[in-house]
N, C-alpha and C. Protein backbone atom coordinates (compact mmCIF):
# COMPACT_ATOMS: atom_id res chain seq x y z
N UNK A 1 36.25 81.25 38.64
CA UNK A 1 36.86 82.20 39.56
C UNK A 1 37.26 81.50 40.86
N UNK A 2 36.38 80.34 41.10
CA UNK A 2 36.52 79.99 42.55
C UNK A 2 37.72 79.22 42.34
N UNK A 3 38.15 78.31 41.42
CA UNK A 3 39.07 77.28 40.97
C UNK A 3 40.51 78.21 40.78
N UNK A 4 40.38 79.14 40.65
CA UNK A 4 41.94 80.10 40.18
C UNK A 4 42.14 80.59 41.40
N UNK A 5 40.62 81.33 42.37
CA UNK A 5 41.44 81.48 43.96
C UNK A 5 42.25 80.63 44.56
N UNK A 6 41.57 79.47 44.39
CA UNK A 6 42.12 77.80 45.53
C UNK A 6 42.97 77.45 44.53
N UNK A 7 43.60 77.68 43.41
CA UNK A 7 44.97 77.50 42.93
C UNK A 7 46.13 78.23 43.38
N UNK A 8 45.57 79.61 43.33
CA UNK A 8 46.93 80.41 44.17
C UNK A 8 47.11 80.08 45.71
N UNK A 9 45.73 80.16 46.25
CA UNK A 9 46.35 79.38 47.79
C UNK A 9 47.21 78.51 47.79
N UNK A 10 46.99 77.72 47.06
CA UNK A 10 47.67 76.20 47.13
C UNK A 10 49.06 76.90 46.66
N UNK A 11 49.47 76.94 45.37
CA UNK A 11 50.96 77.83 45.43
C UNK A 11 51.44 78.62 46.50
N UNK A 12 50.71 79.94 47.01
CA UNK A 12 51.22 80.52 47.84
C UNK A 12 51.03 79.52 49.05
N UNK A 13 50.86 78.65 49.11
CA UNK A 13 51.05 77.69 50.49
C UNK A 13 52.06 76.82 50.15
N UNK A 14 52.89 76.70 49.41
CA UNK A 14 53.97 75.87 48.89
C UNK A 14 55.35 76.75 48.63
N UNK A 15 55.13 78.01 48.75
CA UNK A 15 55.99 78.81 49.13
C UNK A 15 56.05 79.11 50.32
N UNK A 16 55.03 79.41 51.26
CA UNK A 16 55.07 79.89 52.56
C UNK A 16 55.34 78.72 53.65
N UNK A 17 54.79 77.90 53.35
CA UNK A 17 55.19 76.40 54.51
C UNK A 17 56.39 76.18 54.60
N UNK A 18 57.72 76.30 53.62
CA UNK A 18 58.92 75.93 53.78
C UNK A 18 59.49 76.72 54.84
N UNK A 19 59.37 78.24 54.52
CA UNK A 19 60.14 79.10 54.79
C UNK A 19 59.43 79.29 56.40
N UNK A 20 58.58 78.87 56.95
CA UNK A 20 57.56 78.67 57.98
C UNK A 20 58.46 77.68 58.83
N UNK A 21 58.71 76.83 58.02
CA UNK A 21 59.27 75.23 58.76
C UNK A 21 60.87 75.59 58.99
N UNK A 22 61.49 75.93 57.98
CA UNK A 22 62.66 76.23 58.36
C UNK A 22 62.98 77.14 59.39
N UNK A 23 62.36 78.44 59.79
CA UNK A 23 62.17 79.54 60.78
C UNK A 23 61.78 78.24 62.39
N UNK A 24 61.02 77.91 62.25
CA UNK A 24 60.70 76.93 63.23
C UNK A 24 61.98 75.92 63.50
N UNK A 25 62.22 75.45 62.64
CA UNK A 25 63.83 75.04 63.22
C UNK A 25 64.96 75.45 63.83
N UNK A 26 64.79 76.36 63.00
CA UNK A 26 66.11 77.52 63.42
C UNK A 26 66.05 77.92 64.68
N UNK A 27 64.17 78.58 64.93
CA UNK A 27 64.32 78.10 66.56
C UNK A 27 64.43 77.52 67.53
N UNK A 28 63.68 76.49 66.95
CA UNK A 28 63.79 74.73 68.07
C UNK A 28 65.50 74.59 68.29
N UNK A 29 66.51 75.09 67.97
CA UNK A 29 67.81 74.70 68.35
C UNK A 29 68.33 75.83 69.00
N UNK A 30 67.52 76.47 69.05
CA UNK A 30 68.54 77.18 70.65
C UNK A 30 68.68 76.54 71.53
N UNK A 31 70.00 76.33 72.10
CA UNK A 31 70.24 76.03 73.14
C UNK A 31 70.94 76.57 74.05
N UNK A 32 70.77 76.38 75.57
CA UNK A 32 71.48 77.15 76.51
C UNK A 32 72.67 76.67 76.76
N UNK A 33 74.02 76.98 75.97
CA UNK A 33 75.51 76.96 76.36
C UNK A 33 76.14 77.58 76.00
N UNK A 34 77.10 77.63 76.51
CA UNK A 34 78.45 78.67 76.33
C UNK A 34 78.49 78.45 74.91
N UNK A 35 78.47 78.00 74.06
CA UNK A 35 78.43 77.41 72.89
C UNK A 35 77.80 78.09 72.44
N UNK A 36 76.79 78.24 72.18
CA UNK A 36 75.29 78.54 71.37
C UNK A 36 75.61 80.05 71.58
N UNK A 37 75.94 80.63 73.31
CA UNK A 37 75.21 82.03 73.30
C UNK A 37 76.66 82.34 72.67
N UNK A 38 77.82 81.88 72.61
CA UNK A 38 79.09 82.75 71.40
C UNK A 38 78.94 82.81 70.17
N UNK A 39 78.19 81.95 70.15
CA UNK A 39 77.61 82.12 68.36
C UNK A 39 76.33 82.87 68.25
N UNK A 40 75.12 83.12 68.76
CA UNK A 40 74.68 83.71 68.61
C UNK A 40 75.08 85.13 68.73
N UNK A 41 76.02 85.87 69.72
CA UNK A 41 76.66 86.64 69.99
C UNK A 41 77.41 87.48 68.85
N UNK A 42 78.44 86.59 68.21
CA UNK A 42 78.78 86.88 66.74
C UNK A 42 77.45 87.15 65.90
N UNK A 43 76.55 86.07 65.57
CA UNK A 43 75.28 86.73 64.32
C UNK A 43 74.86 88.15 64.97
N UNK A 44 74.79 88.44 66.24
CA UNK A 44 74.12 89.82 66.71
C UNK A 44 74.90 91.02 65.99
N UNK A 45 76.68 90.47 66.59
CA UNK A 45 77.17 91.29 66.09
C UNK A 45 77.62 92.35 64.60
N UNK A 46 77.23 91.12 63.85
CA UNK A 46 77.07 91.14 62.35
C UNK A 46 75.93 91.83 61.99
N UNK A 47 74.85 92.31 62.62
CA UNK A 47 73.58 92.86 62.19
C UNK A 47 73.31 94.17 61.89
N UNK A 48 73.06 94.56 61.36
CA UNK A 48 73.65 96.01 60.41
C UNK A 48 72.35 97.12 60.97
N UNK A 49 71.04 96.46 61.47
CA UNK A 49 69.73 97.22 61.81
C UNK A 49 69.66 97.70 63.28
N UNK A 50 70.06 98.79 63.77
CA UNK A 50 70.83 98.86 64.61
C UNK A 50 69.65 98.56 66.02
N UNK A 51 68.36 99.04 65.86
CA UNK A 51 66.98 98.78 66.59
C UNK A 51 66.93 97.21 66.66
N UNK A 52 66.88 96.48 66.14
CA UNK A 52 66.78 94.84 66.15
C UNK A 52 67.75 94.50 66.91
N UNK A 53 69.41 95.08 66.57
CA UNK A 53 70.50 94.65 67.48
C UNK A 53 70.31 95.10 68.69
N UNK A 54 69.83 96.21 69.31
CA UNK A 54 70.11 96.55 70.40
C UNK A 54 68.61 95.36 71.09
N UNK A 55 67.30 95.16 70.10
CA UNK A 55 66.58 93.99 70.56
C UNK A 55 67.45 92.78 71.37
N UNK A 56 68.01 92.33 70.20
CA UNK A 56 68.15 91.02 70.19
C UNK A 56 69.24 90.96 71.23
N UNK A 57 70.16 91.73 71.76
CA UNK A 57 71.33 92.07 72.42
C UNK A 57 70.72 91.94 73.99
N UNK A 58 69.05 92.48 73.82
CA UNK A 58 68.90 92.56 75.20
C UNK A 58 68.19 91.39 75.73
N UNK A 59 67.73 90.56 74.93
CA UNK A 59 67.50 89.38 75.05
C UNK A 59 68.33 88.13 75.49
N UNK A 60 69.75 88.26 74.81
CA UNK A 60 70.58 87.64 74.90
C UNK A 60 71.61 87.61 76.33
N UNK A 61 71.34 89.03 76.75
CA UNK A 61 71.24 89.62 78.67
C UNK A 61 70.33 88.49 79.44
N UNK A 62 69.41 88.56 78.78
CA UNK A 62 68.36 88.07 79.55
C UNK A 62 68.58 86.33 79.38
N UNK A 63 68.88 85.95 78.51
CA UNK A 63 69.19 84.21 78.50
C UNK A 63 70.28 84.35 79.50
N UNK A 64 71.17 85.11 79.18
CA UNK A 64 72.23 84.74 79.96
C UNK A 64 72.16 84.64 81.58
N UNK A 65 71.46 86.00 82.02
CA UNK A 65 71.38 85.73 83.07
C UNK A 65 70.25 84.49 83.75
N UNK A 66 69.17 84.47 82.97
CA UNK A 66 68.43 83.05 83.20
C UNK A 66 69.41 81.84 83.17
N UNK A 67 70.59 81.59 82.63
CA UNK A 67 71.22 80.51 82.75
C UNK A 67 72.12 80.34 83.83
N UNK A 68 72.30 81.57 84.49
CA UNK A 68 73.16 81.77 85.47
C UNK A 68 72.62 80.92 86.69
N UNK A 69 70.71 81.62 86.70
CA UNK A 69 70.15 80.92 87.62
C UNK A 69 69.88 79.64 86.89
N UNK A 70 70.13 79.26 86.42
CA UNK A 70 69.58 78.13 85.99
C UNK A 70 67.89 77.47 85.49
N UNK A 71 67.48 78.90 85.38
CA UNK A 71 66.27 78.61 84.64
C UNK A 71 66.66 78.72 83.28
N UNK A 72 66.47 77.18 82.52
CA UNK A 72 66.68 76.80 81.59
C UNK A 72 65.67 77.03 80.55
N UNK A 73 64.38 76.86 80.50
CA UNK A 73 63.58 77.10 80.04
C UNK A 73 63.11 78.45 79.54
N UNK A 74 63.78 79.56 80.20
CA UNK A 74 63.22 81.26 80.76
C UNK A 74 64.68 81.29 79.55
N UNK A 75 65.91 80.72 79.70
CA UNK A 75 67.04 80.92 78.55
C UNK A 75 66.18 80.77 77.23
N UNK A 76 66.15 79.14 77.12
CA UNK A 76 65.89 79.20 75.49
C UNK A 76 64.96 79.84 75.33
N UNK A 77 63.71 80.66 76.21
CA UNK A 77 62.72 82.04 75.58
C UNK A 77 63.58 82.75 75.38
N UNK A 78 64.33 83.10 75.57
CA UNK A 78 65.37 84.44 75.51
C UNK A 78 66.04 84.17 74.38
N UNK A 79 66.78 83.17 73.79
CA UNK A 79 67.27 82.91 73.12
C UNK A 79 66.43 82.83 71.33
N UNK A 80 65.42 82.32 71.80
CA UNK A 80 64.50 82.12 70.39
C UNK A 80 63.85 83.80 70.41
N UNK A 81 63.90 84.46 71.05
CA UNK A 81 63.24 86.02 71.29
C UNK A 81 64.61 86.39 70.29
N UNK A 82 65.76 86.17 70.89
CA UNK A 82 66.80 86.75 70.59
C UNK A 82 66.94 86.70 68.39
N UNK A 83 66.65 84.91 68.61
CA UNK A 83 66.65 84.73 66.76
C UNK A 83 65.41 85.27 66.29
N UNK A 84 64.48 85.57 66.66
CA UNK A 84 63.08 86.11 66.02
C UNK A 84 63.41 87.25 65.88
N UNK A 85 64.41 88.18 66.87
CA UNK A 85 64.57 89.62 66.26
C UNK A 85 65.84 89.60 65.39
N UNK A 86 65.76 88.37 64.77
CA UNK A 86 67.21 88.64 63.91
C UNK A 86 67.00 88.55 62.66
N UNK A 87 65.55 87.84 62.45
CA UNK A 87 64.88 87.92 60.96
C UNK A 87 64.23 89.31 60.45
């Protein structure tokens, strides 16, 4: 019994680590530019869940105006806030 639990962990951990790592990427590349927030802008717009969009929409307020001031750091939170409500 103990050998068939710690087999499925191990599978279900070979499914879940990818999709873990890739999500983690996806965030690590936000970046704060005119660039990034027009494209993210478009994926918002494309989002069919209308509670997540109006999320992620208000986040994307919020990078923006953090970039205005130039807190760079306070953007890409806003920005990775912004892709976390897009999954």
């Amino acid at each position: 019994m103990l050998k068939l639990t710690i087999a499925a962990a191990i599978v279900a951990g070979a499914f879940i680590s990818p999709a873990m790592a890739a999500n983690t990427m996806m965030m690590s590349k936000a970046k704060c530019t005119n660039a990034s927030m027009m494209k993210m802008d478009k994926k918002i717009d494309g989002m069919k869940d209308a509670g997540m969009k109006d999320k992620a929409m208000k986040e994307m307020m919020m990078a923006k105006d953090s970039m205005k001031m130039k807190k760079m750091s306070d953007c890409k939170m806003h920005m990775d806030n912004a892709m976390k409500s897009m999954m």
